[in-house]
N, C-alpha and C. Protein backbone atom coordinates (compact mmCIF):
# COMPACT_ATOMS: atom_id res chain seq x y z
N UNK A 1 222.99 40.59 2.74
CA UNK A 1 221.78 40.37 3.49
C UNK A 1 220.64 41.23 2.95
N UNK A 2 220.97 42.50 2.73
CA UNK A 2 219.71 43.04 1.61
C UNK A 2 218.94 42.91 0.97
N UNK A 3 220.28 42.06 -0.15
CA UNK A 3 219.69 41.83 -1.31
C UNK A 3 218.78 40.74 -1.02
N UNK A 4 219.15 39.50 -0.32
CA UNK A 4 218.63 38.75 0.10
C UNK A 4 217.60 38.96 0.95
N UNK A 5 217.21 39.61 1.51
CA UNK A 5 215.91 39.42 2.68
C UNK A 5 215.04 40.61 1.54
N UNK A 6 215.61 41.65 0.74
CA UNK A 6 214.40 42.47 0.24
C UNK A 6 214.06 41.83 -1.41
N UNK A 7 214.65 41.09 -1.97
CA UNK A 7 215.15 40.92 -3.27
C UNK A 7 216.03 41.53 -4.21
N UNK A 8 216.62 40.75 -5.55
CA UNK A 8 217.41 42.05 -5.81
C UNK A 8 216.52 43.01 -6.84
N UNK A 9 215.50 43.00 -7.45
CA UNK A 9 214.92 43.58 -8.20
C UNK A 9 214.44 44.60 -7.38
N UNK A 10 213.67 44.86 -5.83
CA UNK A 10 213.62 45.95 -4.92
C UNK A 10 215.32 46.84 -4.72
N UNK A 11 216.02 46.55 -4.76
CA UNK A 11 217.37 46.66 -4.49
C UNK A 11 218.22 47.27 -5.12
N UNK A 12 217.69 47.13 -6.41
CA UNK A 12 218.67 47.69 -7.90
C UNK A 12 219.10 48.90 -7.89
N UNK A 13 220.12 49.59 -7.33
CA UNK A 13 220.61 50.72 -7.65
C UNK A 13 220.74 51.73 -6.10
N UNK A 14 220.04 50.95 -4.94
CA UNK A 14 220.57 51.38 -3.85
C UNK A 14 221.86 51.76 -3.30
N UNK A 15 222.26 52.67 -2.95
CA UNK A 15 223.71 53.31 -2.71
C UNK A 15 223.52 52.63 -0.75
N UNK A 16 224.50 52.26 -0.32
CA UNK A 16 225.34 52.27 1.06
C UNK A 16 226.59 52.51 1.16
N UNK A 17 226.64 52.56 2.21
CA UNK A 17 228.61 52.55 2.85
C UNK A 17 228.50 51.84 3.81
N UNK A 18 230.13 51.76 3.67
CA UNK A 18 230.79 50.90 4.76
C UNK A 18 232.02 50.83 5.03
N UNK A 19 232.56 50.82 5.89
CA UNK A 19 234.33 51.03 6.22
C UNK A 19 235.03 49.59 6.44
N UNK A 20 234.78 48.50 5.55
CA UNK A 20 235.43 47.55 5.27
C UNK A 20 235.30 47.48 4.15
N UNK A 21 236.39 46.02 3.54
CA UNK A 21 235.90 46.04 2.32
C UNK A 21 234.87 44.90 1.71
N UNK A 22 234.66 44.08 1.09
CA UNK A 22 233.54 43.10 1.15
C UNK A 22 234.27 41.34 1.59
N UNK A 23 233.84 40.67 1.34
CA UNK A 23 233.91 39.27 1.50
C UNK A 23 234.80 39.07 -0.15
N UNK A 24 234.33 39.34 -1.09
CA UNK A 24 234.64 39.11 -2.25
C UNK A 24 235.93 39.78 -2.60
N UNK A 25 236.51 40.78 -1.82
CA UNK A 25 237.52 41.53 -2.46
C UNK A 25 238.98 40.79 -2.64
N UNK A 26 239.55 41.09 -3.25
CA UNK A 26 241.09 40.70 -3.33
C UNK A 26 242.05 41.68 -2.59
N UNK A 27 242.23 41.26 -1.02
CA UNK A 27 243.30 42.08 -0.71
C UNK A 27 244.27 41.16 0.38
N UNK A 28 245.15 41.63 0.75
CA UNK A 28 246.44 40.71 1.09
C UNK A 28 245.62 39.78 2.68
N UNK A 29 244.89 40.71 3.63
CA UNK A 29 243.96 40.04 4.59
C UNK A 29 242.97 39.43 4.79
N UNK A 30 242.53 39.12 3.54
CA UNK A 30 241.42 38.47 3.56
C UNK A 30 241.36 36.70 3.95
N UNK A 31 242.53 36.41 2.79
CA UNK A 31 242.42 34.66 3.03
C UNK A 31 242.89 34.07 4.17
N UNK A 32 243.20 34.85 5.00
CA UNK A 32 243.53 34.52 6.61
C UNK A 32 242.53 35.22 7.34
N UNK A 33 241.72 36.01 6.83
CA UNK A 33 240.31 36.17 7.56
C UNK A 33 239.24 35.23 7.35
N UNK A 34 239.01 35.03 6.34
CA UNK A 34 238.28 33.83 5.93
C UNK A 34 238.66 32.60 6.32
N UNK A 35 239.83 32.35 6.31
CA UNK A 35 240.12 30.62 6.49
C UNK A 35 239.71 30.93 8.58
N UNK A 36 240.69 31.63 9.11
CA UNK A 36 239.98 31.42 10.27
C UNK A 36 238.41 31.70 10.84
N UNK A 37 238.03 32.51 9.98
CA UNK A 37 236.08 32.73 10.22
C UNK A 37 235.71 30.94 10.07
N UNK A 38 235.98 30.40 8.50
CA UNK A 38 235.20 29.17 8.32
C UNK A 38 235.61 28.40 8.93
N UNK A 39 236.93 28.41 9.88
CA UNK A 39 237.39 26.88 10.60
C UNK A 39 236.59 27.02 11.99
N UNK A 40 236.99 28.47 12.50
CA UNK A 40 236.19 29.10 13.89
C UNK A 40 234.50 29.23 14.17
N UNK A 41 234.03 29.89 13.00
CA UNK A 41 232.75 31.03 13.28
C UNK A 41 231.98 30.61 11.74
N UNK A 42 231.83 29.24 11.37
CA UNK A 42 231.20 29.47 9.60
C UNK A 42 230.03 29.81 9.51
N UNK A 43 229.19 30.12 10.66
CA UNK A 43 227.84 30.63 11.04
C UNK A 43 228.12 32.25 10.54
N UNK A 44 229.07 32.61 11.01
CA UNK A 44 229.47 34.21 10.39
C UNK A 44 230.05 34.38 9.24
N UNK A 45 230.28 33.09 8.30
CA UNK A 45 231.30 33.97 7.06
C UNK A 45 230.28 34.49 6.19
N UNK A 46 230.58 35.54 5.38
CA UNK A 46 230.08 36.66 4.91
C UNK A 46 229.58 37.99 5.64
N UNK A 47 229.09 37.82 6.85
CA UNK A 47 229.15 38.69 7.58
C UNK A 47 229.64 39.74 7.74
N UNK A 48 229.22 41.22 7.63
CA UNK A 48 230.02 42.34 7.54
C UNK A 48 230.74 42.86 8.29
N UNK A 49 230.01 42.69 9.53
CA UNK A 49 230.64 42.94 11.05
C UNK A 49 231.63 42.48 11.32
N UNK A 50 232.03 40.86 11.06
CA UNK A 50 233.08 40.24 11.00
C UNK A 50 234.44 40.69 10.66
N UNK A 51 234.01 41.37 9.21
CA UNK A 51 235.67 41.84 8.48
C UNK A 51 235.67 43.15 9.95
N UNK A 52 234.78 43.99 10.01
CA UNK A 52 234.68 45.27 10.93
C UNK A 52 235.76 44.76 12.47
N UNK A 53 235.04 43.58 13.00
CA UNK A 53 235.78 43.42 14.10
C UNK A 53 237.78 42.96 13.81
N UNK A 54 237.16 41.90 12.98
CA UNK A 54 238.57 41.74 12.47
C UNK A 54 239.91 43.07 12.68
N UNK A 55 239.19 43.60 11.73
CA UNK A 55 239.85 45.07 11.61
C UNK A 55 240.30 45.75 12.70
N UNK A 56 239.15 46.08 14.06
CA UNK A 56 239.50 46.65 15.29
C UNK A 56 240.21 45.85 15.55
N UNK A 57 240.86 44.09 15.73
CA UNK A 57 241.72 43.28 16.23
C UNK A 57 242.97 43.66 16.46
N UNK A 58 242.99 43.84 14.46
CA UNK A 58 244.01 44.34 13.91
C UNK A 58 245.00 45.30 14.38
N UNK A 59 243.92 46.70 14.51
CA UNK A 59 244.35 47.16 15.14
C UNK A 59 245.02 47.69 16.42
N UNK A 60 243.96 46.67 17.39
CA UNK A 60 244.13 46.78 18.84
C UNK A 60 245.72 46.01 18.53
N UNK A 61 245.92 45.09 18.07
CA UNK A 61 247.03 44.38 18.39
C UNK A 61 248.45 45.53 18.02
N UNK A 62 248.46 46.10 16.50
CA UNK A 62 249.21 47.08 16.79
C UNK A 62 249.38 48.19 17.37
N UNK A 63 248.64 48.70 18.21
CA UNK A 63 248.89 49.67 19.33
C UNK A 63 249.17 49.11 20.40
N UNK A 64 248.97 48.13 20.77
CA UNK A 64 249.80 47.44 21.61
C UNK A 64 251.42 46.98 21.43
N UNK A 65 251.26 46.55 19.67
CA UNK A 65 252.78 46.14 19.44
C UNK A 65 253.76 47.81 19.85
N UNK A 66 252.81 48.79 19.02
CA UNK A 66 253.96 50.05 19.13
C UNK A 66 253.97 50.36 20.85
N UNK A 67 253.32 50.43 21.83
CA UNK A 67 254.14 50.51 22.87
C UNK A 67 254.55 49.55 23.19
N UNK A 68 254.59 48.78 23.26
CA UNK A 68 255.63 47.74 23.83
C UNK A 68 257.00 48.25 23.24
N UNK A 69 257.16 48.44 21.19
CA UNK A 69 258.37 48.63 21.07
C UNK A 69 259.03 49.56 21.77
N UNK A 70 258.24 51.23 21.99
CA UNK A 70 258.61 52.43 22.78
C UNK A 70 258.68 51.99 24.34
N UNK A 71 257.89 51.62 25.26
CA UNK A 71 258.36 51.43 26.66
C UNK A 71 258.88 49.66 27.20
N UNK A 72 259.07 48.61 26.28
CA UNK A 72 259.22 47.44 26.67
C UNK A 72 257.67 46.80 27.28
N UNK A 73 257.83 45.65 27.57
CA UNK A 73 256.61 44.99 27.84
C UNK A 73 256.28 45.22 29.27
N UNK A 74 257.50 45.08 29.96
CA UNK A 74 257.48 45.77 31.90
C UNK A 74 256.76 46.66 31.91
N UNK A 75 256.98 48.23 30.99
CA UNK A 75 256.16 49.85 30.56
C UNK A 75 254.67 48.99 30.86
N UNK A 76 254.18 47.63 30.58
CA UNK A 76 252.85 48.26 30.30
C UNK A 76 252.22 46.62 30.84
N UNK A 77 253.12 45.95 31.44
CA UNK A 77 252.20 44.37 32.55
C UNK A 77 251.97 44.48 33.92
N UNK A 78 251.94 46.07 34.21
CA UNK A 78 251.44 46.14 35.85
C UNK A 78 250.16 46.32 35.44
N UNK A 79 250.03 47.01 34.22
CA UNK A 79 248.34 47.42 33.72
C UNK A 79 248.17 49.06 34.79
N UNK A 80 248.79 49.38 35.56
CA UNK A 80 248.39 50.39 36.07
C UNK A 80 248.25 51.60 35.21
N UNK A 81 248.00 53.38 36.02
CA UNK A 81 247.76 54.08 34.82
C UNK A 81 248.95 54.94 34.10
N UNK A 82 250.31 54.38 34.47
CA UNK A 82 251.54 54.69 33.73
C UNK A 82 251.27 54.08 32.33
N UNK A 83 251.12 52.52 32.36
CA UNK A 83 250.66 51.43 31.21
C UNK A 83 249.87 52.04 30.08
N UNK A 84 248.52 52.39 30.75
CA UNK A 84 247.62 53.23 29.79
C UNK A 84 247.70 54.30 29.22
N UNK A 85 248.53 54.84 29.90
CA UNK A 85 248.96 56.08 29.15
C UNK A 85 250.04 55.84 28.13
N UNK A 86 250.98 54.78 28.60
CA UNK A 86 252.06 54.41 27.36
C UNK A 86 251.09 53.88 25.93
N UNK A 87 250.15 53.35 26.39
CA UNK A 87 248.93 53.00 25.15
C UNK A 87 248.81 54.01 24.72
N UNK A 88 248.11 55.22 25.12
CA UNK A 88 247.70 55.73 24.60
C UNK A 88 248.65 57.39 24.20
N UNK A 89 249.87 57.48 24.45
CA UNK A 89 250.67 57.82 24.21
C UNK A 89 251.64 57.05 22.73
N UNK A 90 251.90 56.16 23.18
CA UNK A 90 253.19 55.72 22.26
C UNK A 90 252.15 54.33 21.52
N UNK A 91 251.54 53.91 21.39
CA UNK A 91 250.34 53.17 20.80
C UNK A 91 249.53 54.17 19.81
N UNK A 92 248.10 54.12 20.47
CA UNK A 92 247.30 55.15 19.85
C UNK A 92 247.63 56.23 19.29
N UNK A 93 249.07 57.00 19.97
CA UNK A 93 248.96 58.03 18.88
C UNK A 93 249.72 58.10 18.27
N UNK A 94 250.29 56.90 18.16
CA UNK A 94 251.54 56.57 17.25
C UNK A 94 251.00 56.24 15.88
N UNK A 95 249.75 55.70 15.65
CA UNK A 95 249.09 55.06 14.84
C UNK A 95 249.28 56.19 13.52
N UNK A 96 249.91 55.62 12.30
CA UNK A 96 249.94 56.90 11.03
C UNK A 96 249.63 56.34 9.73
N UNK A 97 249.05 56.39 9.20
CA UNK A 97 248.63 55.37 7.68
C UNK A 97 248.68 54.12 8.42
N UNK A 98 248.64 53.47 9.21
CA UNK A 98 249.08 51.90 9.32
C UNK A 98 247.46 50.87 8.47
N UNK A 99 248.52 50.02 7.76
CA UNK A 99 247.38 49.39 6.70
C UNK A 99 247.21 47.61 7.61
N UNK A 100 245.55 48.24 7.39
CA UNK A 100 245.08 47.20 8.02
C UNK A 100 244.86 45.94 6.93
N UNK A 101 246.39 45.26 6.68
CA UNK A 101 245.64 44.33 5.75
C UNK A 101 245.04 44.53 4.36
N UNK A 102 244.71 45.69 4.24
CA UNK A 102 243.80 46.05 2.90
C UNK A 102 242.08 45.86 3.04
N UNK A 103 242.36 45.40 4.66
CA UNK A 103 240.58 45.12 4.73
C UNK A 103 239.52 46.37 4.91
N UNK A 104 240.43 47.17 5.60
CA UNK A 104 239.70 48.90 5.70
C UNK A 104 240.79 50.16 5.06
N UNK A 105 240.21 50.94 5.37
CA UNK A 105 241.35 52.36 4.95
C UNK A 105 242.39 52.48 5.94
N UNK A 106 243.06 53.42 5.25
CA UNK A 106 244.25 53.29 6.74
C UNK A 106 243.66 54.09 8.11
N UNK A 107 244.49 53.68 9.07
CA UNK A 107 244.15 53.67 10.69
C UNK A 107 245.48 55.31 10.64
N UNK A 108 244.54 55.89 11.36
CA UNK A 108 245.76 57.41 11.89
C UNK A 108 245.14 57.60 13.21
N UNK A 109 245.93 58.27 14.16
CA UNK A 109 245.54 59.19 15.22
C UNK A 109 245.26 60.30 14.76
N UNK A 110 244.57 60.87 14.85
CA UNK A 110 244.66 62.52 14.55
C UNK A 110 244.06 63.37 15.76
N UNK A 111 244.89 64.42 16.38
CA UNK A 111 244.40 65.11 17.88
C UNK A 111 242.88 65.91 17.46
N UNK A 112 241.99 64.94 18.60
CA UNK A 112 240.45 65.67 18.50
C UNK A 112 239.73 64.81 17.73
N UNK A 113 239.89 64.10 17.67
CA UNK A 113 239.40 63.10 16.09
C UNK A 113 239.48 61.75 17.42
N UNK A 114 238.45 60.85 17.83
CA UNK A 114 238.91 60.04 18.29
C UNK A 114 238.78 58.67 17.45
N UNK A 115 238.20 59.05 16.37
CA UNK A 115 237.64 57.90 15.27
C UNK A 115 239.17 57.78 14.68
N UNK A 116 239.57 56.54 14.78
CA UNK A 116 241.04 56.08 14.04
C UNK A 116 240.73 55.31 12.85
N UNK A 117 239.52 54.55 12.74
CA UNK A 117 239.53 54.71 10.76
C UNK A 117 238.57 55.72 10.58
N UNK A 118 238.81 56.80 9.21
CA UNK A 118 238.15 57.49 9.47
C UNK A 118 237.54 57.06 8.03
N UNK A 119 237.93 56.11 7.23
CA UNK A 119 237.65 55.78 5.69
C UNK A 119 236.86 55.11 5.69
N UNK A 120 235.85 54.95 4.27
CA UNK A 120 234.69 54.21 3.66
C UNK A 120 234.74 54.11 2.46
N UNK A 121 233.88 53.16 1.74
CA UNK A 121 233.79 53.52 0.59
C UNK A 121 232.16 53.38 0.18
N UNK A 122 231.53 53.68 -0.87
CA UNK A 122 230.08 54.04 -1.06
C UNK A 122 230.38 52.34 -2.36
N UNK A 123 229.15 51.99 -1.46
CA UNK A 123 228.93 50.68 -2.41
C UNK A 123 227.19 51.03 -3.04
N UNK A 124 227.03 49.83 -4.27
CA UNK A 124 225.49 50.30 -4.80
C UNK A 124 225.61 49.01 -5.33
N UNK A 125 223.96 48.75 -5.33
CA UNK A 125 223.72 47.51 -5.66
C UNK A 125 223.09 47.42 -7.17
N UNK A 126 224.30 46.62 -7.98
CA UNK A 126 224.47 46.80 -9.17
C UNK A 126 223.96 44.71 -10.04
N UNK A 127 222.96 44.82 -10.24
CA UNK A 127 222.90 43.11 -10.91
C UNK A 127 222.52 42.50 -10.06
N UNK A 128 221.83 43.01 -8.61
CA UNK A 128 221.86 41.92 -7.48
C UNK A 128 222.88 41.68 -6.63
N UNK A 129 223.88 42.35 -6.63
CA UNK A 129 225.28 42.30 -6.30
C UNK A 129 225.83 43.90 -5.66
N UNK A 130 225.90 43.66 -4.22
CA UNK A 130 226.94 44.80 -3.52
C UNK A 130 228.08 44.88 -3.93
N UNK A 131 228.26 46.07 -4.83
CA UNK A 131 229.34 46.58 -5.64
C UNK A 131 230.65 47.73 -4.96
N UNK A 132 231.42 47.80 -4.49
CA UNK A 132 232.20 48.96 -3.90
C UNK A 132 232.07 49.99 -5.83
N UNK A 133 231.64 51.27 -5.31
CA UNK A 133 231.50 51.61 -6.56
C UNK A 133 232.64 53.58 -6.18
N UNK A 134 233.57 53.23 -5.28
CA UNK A 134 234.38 54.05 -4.87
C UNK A 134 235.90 53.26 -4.03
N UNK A 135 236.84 54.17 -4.04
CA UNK A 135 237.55 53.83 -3.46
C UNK A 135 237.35 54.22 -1.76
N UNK A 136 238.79 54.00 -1.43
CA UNK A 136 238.13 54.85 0.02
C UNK A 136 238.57 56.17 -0.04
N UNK A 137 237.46 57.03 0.58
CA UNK A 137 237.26 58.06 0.71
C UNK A 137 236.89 58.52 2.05
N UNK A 138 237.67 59.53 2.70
CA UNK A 138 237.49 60.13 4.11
C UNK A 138 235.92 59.93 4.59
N UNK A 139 235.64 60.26 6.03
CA UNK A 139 234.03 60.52 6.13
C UNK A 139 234.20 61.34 7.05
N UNK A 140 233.76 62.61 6.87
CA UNK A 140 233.68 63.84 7.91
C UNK A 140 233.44 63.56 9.48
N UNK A 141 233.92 64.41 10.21
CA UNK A 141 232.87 63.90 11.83
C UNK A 141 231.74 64.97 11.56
N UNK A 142 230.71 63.73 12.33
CA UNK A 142 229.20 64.19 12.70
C UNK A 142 229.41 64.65 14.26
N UNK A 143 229.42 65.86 14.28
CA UNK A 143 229.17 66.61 15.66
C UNK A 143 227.99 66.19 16.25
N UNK A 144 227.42 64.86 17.02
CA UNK A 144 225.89 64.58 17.05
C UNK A 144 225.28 66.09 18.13
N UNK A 145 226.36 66.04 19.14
CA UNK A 145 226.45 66.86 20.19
C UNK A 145 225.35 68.04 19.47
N UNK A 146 225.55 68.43 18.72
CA UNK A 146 225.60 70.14 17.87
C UNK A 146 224.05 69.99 17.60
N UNK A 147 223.38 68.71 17.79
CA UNK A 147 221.73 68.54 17.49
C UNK A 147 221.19 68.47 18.27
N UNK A 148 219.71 68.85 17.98
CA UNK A 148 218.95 69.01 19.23
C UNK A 148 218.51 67.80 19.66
N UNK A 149 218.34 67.49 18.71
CA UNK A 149 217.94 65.74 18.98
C UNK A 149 218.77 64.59 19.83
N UNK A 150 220.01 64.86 19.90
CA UNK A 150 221.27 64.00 20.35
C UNK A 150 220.46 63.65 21.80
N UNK A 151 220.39 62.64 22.14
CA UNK A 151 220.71 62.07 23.81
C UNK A 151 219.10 61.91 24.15
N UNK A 152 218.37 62.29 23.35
CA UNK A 152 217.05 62.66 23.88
C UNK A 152 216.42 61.08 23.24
């Protein structure tokens, strides 16, 4: 969309990030992301957000699969707050490298950290063309809290 709404000759050599990977990539989740975007949503394919939500799907669905395996499905269809806590006990913080597909970096719990992907990679626009020009690489937490500016 950049390149397109600014041109690519304005564009040439701009650095971004992003914690998916592109539309174009070759990884094992994609052609089942795509085939259901264009049969479902073809107003959205290419869309970045798309692979992004995808991804949270992804994930929501396996933290759900891991408690269910740890407390059974009974543990967690009253929905009460025994349930949620088995989520977020035997789910959420069960979560350890789990690979999303290849569409983002891997998903972890880590205590204090509530961001579960915490990976990106730095793309630059190379020929007219959003390039991943890194692998993935961690992204620190931003303490917004710690600014004066936060909330205001």
């Amino acid at each position: 969309a950049l390149v397109d709404l600014a041109g690519a000759d304005k564009c040439e050599g701009v650095y971004g990030m992003f914690p998916t990977v592109s539309w174009e990539d070759d990884v094992p989740g994609m052609a089942k992301m795509a085939e259901y975007c264009q049969a479902n949503h073809p107003d959205d394919y290419g869309n970045m957000e798309y692979i992004t939500s995808w991804c949270q799907s992804l994930t929501m669905a396996k933290i759900v699969s891991l408690a269910v395996e740890s407390v059974g499905y009974d543990g967690l269809a009253d929905g009460g707050t025994e349930a949620w806590q088995a989520i977020e006990e035997h789910g959420i913080k069960a979560l350890n490298n789990y690979d999303v597909e290849g569409l983002q970096g891997p998903v972890s719990y880590t205590d204090g950290d509530n961001r579960l992907s915490k990976s990106l990679r730095v793309f630059q626009v190379q020929s007219g063309e959003i390039k991943a020009i890194t692998d993935w690489i961690e992204s620190p937490v931003i303490e917004y809290e710690k600014f004066d500016w936060f909330g205001k």
